[in-house]
PDB file of N, CA and C in Angstrom:
ATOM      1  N   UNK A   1     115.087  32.592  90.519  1.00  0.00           N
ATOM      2  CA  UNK A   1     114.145  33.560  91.042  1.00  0.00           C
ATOM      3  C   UNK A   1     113.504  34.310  89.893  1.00  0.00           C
ATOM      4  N   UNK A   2     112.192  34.654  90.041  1.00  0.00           N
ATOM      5  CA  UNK A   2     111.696  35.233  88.974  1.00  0.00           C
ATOM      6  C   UNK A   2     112.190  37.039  89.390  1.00  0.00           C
ATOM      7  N   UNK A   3     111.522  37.576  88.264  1.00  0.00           N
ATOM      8  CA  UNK A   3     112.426  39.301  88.389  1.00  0.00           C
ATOM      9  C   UNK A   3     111.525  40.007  88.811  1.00  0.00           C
ATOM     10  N   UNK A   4     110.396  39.605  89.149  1.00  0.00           N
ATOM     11  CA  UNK A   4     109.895  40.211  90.149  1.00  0.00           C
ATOM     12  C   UNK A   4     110.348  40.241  91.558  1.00  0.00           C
ATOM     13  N   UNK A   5     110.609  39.342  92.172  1.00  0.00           N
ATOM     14  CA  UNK A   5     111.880  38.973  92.806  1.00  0.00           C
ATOM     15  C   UNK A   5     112.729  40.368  93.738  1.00  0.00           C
ATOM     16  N   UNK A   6     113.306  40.752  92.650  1.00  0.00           N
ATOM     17  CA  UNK A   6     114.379  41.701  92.130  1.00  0.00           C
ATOM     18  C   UNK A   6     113.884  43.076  92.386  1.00  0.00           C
ATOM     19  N   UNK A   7     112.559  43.602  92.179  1.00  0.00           N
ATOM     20  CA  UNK A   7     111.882  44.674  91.540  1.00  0.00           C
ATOM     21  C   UNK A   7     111.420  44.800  93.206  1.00  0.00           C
ATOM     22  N   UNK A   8     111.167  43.983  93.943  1.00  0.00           N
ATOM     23  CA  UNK A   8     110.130  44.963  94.990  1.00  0.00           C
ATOM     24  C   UNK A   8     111.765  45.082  96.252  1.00  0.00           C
ATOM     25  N   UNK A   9     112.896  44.320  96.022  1.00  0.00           N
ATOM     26  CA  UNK A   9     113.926  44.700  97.276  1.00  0.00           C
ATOM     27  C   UNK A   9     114.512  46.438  96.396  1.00  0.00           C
ATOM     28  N   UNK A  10     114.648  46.374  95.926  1.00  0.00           N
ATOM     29  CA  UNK A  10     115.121  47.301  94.886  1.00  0.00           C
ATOM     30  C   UNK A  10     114.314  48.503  95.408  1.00  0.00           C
ATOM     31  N   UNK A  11     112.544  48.834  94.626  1.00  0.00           N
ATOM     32  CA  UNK A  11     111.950  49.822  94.833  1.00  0.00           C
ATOM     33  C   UNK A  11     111.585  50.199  96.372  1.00  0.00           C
ATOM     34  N   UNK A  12     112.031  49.277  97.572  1.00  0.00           N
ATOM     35  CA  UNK A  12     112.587  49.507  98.947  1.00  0.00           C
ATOM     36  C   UNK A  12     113.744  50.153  99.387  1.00  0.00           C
ATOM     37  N   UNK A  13     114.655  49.626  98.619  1.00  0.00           N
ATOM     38  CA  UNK A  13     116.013  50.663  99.005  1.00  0.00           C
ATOM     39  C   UNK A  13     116.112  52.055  98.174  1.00  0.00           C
ATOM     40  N   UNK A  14     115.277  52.008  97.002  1.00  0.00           N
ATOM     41  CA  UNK A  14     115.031  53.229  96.779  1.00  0.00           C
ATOM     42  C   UNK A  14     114.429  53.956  97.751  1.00  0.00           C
ATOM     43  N   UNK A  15     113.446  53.925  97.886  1.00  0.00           N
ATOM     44  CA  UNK A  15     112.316  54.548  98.887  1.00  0.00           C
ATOM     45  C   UNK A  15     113.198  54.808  99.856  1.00  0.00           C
ATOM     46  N   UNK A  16     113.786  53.816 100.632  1.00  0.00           N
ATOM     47  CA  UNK A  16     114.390  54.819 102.051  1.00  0.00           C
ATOM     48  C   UNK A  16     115.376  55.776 101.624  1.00  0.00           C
ATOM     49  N   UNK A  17     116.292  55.435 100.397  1.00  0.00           N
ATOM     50  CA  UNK A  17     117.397  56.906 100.133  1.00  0.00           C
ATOM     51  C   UNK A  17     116.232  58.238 100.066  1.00  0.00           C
ATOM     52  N   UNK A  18     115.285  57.976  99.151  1.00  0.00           N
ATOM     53  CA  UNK A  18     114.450  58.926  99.031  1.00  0.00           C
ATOM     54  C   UNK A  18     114.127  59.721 100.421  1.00  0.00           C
ATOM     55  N   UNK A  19     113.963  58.909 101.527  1.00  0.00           N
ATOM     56  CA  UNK A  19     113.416  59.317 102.959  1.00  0.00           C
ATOM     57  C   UNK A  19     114.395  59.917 103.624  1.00  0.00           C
ATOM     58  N   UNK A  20     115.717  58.929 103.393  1.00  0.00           N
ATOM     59  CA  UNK A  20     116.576  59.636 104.434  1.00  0.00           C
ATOM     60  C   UNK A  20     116.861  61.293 103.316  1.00  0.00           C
ATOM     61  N   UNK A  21     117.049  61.413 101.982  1.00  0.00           N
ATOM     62  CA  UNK A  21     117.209  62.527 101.221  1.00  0.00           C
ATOM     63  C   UNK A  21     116.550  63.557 101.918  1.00  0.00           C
ATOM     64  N   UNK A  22     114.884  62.988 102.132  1.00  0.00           N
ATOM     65  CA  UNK A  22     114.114  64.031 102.796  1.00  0.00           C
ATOM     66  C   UNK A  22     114.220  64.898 104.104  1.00  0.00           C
ATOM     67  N   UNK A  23     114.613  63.907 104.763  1.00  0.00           N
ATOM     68  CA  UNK A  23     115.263  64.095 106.166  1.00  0.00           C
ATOM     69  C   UNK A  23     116.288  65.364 106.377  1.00  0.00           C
ATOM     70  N   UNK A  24     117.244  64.791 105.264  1.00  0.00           N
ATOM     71  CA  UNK A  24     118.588  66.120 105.339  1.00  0.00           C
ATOM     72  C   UNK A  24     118.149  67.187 105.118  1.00  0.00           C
ATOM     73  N   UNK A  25     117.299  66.992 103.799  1.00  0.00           N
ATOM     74  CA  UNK A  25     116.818  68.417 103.596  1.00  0.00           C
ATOM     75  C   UNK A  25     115.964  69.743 104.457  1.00  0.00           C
ATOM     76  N   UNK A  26     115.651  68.690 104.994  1.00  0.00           N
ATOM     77  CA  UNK A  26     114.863  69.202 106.065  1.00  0.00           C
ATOM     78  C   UNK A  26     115.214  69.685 107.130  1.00  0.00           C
ATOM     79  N   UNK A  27     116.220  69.265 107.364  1.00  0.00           N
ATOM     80  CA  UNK A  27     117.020  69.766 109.005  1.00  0.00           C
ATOM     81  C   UNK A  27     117.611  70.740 108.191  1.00  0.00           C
ATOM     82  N   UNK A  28     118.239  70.368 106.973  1.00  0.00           N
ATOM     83  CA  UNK A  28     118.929  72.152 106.873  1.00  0.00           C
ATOM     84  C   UNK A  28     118.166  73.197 106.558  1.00  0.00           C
ATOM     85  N   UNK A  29     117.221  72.795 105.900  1.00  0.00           N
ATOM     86  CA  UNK A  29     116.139  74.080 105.952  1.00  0.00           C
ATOM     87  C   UNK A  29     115.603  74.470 107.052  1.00  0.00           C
ATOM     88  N   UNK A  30     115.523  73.787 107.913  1.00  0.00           N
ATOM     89  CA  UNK A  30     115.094  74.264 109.278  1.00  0.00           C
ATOM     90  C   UNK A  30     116.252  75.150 110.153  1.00  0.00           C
ATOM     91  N   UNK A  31     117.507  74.464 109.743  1.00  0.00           N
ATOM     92  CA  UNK A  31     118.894  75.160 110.324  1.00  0.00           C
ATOM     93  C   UNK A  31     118.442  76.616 109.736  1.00  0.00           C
ATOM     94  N   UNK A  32     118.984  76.429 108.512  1.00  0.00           N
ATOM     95  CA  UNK A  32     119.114  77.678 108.124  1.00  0.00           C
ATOM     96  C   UNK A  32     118.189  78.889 108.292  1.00  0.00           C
ATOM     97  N   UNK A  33     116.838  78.467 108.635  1.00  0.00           N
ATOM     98  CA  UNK A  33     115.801  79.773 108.421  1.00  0.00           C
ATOM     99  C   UNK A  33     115.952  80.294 110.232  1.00  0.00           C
ATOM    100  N   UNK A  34     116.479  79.111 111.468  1.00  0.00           N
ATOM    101  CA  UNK A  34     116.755  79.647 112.485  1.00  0.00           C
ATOM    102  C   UNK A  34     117.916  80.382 112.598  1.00  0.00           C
ATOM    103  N   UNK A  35     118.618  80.540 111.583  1.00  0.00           N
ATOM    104  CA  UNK A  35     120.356  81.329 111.327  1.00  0.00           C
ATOM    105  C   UNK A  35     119.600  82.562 110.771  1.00  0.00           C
ATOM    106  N   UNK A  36     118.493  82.274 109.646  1.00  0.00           N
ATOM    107  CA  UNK A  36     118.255  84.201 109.327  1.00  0.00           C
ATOM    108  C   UNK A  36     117.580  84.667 110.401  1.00  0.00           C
ATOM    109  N   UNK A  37     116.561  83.800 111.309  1.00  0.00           N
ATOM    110  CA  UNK A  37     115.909  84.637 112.317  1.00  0.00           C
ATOM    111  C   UNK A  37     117.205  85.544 113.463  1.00  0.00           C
ATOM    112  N   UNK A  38     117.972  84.677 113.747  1.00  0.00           N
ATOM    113  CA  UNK A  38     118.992  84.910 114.491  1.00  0.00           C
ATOM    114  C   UNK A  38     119.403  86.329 113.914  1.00  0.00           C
ATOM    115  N   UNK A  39     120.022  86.474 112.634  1.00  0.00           N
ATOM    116  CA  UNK A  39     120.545  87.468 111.970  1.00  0.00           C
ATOM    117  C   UNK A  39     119.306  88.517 111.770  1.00  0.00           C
ATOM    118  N   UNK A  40     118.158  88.778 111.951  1.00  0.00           N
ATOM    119  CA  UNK A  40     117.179  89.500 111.577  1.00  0.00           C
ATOM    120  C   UNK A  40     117.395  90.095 113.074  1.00  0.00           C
ATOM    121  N   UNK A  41     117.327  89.240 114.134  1.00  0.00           N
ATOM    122  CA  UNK A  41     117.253  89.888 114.901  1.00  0.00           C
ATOM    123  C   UNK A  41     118.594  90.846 115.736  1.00  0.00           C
ATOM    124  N   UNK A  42     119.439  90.198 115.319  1.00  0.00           N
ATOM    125  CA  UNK A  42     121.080  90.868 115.660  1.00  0.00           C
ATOM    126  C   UNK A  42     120.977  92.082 114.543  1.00  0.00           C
ATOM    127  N   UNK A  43     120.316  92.305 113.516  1.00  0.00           N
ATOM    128  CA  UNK A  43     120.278  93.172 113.023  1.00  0.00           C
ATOM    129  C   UNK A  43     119.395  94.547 113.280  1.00  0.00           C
ATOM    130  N   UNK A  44     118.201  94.098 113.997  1.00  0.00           N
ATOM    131  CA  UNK A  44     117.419  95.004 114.306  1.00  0.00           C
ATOM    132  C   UNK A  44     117.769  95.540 116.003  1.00  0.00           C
ATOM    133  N   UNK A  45     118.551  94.557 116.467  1.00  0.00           N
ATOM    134  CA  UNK A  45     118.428  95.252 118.067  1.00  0.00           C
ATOM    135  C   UNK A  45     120.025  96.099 117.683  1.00  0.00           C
ATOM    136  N   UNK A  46     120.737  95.705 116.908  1.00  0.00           N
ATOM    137  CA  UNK A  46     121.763  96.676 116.944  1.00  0.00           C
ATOM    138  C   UNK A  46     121.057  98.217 115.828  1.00  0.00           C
ATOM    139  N   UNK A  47     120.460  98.371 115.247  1.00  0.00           N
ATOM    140  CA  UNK A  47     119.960  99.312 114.307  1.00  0.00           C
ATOM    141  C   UNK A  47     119.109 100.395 115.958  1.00  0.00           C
ATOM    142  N   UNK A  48     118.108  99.271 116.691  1.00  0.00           N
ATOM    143  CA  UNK A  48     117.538 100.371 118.018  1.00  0.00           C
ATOM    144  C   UNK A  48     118.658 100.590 118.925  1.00  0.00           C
ATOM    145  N   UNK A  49     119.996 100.106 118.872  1.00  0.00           N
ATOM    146  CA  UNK A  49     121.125 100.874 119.720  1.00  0.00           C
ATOM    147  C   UNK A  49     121.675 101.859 118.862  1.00  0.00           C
ATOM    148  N   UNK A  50     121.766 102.312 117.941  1.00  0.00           N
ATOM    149  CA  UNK A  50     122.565 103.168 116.977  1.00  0.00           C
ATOM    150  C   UNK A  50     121.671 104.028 116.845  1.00  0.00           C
ATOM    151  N   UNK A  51     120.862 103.751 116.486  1.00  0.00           N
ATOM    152  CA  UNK A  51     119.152 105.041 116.864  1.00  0.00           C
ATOM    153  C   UNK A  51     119.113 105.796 117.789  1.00  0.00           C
ATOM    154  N   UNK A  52     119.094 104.817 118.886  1.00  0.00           N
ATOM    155  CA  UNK A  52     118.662 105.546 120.171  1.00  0.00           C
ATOM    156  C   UNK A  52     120.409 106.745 120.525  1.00  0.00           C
ATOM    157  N   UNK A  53     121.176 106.108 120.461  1.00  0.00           N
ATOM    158  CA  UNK A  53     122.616 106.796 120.276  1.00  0.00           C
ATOM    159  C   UNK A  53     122.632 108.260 118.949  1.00  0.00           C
ATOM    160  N   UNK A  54     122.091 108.059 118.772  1.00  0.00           N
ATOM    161  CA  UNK A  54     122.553 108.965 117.360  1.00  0.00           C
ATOM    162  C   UNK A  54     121.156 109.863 117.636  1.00  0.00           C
ATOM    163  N   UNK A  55     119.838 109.620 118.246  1.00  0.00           N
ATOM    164  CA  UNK A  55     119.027 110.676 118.608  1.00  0.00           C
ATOM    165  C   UNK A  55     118.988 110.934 120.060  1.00  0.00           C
ATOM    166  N   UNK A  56     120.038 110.639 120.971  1.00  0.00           N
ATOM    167  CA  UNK A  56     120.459 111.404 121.965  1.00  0.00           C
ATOM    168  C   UNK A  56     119.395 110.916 123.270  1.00  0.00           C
ATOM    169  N   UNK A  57     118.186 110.010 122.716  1.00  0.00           N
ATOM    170  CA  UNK A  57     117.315 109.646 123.816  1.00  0.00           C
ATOM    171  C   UNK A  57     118.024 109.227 125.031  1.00  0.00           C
ATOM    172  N   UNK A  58     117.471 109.309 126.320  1.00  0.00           N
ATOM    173  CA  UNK A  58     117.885 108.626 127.498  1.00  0.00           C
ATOM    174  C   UNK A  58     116.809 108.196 128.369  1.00  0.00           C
ATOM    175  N   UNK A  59     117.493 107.281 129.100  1.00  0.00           N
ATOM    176  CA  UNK A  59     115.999 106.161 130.044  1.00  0.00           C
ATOM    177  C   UNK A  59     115.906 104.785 129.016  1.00  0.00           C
ATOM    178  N   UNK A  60     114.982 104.752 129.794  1.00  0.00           N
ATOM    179  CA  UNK A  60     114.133 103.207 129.184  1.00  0.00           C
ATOM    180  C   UNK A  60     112.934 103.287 128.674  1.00  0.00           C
ATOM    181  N   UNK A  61     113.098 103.170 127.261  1.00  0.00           N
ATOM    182  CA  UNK A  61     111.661 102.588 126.670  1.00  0.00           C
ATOM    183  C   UNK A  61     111.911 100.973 126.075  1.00  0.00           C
ATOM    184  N   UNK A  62     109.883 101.100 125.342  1.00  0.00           N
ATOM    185  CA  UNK A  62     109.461 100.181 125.208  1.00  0.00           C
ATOM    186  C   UNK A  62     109.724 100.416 123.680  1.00  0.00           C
ATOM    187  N   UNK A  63     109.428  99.588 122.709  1.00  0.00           N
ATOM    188  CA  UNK A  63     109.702  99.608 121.550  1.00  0.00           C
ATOM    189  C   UNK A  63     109.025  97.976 120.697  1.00  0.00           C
ATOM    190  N   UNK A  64     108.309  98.416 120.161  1.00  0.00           N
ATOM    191  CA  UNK A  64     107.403  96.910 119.148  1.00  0.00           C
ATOM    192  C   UNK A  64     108.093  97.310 117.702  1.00  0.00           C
ATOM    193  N   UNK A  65     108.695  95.880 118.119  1.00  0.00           N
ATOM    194  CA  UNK A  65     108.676  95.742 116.277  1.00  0.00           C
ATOM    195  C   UNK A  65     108.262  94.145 115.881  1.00  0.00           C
ATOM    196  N   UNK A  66     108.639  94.212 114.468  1.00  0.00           N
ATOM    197  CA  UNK A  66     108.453  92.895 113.898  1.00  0.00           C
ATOM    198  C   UNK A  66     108.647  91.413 114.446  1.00  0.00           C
ATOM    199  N   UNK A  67     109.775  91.602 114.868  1.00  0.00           N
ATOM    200  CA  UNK A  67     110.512  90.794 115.743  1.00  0.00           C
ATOM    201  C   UNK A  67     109.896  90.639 117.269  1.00  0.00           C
ATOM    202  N   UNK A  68     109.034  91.021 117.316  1.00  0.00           N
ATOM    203  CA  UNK A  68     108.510  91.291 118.833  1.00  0.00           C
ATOM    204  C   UNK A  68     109.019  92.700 119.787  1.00  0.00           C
ATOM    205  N   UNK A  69     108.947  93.098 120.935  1.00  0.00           N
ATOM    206  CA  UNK A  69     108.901  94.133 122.068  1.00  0.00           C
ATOM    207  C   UNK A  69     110.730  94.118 122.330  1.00  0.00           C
ATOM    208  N   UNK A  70     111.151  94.868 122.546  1.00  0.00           N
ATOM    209  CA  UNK A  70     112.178  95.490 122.833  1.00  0.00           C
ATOM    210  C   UNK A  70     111.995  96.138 123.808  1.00  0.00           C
ATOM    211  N   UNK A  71     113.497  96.336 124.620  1.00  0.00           N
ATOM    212  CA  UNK A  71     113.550  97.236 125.465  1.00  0.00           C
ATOM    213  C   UNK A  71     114.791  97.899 125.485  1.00  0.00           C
ATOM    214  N   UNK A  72     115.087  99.248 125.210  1.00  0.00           N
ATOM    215  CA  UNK A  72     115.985 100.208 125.012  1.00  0.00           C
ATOM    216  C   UNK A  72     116.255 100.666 126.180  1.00  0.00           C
ATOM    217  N   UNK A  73     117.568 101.102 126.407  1.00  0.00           N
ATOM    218  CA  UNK A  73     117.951 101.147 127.804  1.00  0.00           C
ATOM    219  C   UNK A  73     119.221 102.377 127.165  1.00  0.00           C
ATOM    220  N   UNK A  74     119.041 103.157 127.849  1.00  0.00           N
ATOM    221  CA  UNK A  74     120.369 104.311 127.662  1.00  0.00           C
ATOM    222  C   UNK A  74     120.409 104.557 128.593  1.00  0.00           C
ATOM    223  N   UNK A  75     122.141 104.713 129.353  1.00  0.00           N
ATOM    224  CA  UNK A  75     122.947 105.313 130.885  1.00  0.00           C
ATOM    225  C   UNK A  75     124.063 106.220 129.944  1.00  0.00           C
ATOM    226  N   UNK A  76     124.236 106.914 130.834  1.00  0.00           N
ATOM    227  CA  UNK A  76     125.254 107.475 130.893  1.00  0.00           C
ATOM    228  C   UNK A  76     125.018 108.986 130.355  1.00  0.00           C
ATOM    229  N   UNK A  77     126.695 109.799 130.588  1.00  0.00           N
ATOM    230  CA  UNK A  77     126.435 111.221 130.270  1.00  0.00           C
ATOM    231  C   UNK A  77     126.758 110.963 128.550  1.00  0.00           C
ATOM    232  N   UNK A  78     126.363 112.497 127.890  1.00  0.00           N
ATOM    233  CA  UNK A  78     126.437 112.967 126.331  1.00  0.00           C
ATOM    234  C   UNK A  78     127.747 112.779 126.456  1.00  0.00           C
ATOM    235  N   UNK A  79     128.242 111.704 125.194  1.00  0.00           N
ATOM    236  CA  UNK A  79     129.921 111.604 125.164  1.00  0.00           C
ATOM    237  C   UNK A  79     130.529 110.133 125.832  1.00  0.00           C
ATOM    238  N   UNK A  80     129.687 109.808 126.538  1.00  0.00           N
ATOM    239  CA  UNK A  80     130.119 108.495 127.756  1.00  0.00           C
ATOM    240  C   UNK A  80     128.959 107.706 127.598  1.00  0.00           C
ATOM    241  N   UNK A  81     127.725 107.703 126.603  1.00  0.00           N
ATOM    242  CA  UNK A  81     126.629 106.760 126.864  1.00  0.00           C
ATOM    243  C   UNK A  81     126.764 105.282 126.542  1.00  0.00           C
ATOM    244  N   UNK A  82     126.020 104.535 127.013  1.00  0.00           N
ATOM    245  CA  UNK A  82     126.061 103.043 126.610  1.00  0.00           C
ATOM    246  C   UNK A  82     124.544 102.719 126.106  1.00  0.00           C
ATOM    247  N   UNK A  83     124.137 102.151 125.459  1.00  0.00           N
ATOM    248  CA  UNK A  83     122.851 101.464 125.395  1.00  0.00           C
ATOM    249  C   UNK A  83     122.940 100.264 125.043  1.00  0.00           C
ATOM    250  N   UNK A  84     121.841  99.783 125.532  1.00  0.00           N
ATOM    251  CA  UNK A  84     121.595  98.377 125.706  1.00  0.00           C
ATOM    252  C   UNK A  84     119.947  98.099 125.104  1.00  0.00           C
ATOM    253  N   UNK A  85     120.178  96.774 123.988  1.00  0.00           N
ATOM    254  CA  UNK A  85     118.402  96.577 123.742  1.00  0.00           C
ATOM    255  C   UNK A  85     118.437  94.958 123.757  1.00  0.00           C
ATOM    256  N   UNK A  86     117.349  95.032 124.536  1.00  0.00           N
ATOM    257  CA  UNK A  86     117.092  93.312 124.994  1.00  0.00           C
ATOM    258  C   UNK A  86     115.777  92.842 123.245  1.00  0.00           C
ATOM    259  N   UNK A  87     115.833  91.989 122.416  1.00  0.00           N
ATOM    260  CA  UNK A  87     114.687  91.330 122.306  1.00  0.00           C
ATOM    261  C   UNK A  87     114.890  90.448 121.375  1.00  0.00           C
ATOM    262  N   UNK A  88     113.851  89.580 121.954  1.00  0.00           N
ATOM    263  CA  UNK A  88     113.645  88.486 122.191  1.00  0.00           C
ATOM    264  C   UNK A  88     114.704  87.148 122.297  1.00  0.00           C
ATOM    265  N   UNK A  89     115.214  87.930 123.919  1.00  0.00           N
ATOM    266  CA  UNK A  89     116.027  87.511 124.505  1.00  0.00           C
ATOM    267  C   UNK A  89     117.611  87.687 124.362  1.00  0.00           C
ATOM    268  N   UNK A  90     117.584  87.675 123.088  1.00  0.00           N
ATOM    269  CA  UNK A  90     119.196  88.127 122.550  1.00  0.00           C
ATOM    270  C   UNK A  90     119.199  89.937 123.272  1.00  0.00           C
ATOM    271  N   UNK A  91     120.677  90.247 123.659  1.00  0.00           N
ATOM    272  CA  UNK A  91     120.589  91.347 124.145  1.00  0.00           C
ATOM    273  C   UNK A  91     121.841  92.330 123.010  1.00  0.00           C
ATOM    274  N   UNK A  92     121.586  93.635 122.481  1.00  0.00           N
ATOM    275  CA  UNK A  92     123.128  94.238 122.255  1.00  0.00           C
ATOM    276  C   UNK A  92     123.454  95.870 122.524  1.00  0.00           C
ATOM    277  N   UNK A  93     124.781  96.031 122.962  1.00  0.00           N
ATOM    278  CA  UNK A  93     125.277  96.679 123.332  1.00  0.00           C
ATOM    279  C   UNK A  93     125.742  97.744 122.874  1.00  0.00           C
ATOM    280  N   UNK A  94     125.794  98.988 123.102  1.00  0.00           N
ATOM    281  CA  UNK A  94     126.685 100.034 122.151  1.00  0.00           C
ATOM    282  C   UNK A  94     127.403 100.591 123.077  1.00  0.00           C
ATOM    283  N   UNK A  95     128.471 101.104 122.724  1.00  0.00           N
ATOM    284  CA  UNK A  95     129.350 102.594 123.738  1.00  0.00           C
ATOM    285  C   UNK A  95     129.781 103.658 123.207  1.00  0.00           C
ATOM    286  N   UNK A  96     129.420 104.617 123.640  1.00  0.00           N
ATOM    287  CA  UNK A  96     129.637 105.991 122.803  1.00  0.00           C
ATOM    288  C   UNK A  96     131.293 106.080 122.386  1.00  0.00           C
ATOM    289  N   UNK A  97     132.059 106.235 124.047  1.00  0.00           N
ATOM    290  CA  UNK A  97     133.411 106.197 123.829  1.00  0.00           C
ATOM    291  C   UNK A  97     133.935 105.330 124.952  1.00  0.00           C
ATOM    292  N   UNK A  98     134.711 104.662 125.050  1.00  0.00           N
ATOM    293  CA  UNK A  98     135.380 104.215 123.074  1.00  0.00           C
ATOM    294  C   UNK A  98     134.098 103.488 122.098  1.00  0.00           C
ATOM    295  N   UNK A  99     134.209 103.569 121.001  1.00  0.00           N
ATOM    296  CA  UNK A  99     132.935 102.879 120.397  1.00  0.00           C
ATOM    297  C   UNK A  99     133.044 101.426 120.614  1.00  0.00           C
ATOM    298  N   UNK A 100     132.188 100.652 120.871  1.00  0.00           N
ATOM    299  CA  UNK A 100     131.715  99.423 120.825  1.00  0.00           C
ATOM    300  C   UNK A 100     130.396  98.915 120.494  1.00  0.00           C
ATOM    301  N   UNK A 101     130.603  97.919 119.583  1.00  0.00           N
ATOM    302  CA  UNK A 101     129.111  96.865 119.540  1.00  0.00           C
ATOM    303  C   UNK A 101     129.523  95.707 120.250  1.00  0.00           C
ATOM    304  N   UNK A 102     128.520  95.050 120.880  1.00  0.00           N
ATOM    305  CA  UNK A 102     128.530  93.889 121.122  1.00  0.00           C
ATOM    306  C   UNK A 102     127.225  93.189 121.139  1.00  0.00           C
ATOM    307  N   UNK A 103     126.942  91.667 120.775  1.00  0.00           N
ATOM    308  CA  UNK A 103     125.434  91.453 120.472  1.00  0.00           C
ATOM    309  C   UNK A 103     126.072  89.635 120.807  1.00  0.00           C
ATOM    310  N   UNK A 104     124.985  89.649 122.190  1.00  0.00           N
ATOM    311  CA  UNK A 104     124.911  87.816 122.257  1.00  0.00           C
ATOM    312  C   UNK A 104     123.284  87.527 122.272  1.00  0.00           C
ATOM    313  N   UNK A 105     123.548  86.336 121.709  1.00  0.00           N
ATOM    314  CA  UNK A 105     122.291  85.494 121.624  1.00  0.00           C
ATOM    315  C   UNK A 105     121.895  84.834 122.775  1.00  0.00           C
ATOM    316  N   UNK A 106     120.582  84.513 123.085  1.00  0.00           N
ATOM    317  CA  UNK A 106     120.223  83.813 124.782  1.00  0.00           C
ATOM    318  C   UNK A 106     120.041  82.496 124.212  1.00  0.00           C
ATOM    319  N   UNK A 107     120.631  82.257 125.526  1.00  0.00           N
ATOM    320  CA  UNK A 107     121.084  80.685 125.289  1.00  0.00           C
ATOM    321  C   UNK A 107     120.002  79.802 124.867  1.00  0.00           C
TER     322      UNK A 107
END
């Protein structure tokens, strides 16, 4: 066989490692930037429950941020409150007493 032969099965199996390389990279970069959105937003709806708790507001508002529209939700008496902030879709929780966070993601 001449070596040319040789040269074009070769610069084929290169090429697909190259592709599938591309591939991986790609899904994890895509993983990962949906893991900081996730965390951007578990970070900001728990920051508008600790807010709204710590400046004593009560009821329901509306609230725009970066992340999109929120909705702040405070029950309860001074000492016993809970709040709750929905957005974008993930919801989290606070309790005055006993203290609690809690923060789930929508499915």
């Amino acid at each position: 066989m001449s070596r040319r032969a040789y040269v074009m099965p070769l610069m084929m199996v290169f090429l697909a490692a190259l592709a599938a390389l591309g591939t991986v990279f790609t899904n994890r970069l895509s993983v990962d930037l949906l893991a900081r959105r996730d965390g951007e937003v578990r970070a900001q709806a728990l920051w508008l429950a600790r807010s709204a708790l710590d400046a004593g507001v009560s009821g329901r508002r509306a609230v725009t941020t970066p992340l999109g529209d929120a909705v702040v939700v405070v029950q309860g008496s001074p000492g016993h409150r809970e709040v709750r902030v929905v957005l974008g879709g993930a919801e989290a929780s606070i309790t005055e007493h006993p203290h609690t966070e809690r923060f789930t993601l929508a499915p």
